[in-house]
Protein backbone atom coordinates (compact mmCIF):
# COMPACT_ATOMS: atom_id res chain seq x y z
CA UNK A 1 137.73 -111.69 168.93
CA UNK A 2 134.32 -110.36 170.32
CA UNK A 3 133.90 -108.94 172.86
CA UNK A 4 130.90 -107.35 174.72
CA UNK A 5 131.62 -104.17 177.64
CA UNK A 6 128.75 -104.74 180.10
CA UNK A 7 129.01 -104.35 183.86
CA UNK A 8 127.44 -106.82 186.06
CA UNK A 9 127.64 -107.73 189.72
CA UNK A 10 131.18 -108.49 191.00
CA UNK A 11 132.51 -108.52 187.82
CA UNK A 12 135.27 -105.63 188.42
CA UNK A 13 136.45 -105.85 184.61
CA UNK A 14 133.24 -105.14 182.66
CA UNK A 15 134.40 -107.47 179.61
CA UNK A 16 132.51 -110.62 178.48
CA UNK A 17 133.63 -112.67 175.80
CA UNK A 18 131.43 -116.28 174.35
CA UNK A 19 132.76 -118.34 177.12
CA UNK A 20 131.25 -115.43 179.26
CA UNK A 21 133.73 -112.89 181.74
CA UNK A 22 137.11 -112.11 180.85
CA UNK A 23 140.00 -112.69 182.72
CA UNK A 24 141.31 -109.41 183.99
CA UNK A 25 143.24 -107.49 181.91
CA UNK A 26 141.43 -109.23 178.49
CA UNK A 27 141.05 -107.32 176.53
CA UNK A 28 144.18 -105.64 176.62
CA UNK A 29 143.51 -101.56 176.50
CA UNK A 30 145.87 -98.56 176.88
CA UNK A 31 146.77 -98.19 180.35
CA UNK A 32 144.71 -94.58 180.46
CA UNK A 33 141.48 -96.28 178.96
CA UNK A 34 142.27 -99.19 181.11
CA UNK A 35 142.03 -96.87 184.20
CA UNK A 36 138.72 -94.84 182.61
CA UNK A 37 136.74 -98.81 182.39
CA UNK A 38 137.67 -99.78 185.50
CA UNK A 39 136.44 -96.32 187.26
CA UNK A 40 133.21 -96.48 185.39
CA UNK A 41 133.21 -100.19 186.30
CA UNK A 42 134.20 -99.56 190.07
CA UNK A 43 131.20 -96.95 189.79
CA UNK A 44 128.61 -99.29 188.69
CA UNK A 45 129.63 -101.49 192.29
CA UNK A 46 129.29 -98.74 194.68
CA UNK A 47 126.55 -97.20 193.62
CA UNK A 48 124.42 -99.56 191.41
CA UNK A 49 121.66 -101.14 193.77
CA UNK A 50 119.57 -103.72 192.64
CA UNK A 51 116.47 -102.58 194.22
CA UNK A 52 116.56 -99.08 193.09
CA UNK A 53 119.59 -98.82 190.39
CA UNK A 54 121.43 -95.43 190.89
CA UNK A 55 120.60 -92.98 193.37
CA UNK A 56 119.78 -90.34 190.90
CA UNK A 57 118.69 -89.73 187.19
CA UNK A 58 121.93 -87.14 186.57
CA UNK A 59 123.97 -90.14 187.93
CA UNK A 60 122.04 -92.89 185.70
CA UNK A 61 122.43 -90.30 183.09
CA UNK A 62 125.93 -89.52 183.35
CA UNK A 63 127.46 -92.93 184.11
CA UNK A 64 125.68 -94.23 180.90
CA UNK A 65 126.86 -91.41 178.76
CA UNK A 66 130.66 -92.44 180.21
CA UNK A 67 130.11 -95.28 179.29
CA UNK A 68 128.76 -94.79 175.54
CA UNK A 69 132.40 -92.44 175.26
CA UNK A 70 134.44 -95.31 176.38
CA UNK A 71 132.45 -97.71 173.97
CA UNK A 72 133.62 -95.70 171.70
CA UNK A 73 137.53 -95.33 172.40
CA UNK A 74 137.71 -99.19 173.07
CA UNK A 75 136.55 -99.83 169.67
CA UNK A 76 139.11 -97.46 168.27
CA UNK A 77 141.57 -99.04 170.82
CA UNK A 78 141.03 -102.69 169.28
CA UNK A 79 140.58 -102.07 165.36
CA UNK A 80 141.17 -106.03 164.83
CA UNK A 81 138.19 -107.23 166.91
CA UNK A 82 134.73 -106.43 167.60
CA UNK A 83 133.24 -104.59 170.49
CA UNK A 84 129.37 -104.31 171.80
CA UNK A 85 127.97 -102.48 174.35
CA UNK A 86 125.20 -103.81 176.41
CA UNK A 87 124.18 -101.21 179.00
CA UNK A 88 120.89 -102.31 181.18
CA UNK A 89 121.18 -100.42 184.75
CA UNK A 90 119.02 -97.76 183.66
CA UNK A 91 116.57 -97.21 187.18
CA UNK A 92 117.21 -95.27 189.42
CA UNK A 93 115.34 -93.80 192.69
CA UNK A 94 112.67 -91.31 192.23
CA UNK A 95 113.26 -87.92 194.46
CA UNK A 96 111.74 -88.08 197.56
């Protein structure tokens, strides 16, 4: 299977698939890196606007770095398929 991790809005499971988001749970990960993806997803809702992205660059900075380390344990956690990451909430508000 294919899959792609990407957040988006109200999608609290940040996997997409060809026929588009997957069902909770799919793909099925290790119940630690389970808990890490939705975190980093549940992260992405409260403080991802769409105006202004995050509220900070250390936050942009750090949330997309998370993300590139789970990337990377979700394709070692599913040898059998393939995994992309698509990661586009890169604004965030200038310092004011």
């Amino acid at each position: 299977m294919h899959y792609r991790l990407m957040n988006d809005y109200g999608a609290l499971w940040p996997f997409w698939a060809q026929g588009g988001l997957c069902g909770d749970g799919d793909p099925r990960l290790p119940p630690d890196l389970e808990r890490e993806v939705r975190d980093w997803s549940d992260q992405f809702g409260r403080l991802f606007e769409w105006q202004h992205g995050w509220p900070d660059q250390a936050t942009a900075e750090a949330h997309r770095a998370e993300g590139e380390r789970l990337y990377t344990e979700i394709q070692h956690a599913l040898p059998d398929d393939t995994v992309g990451f698509q990661y586009w909430e890169i604004a965030w508000r200038p310092a004011q």
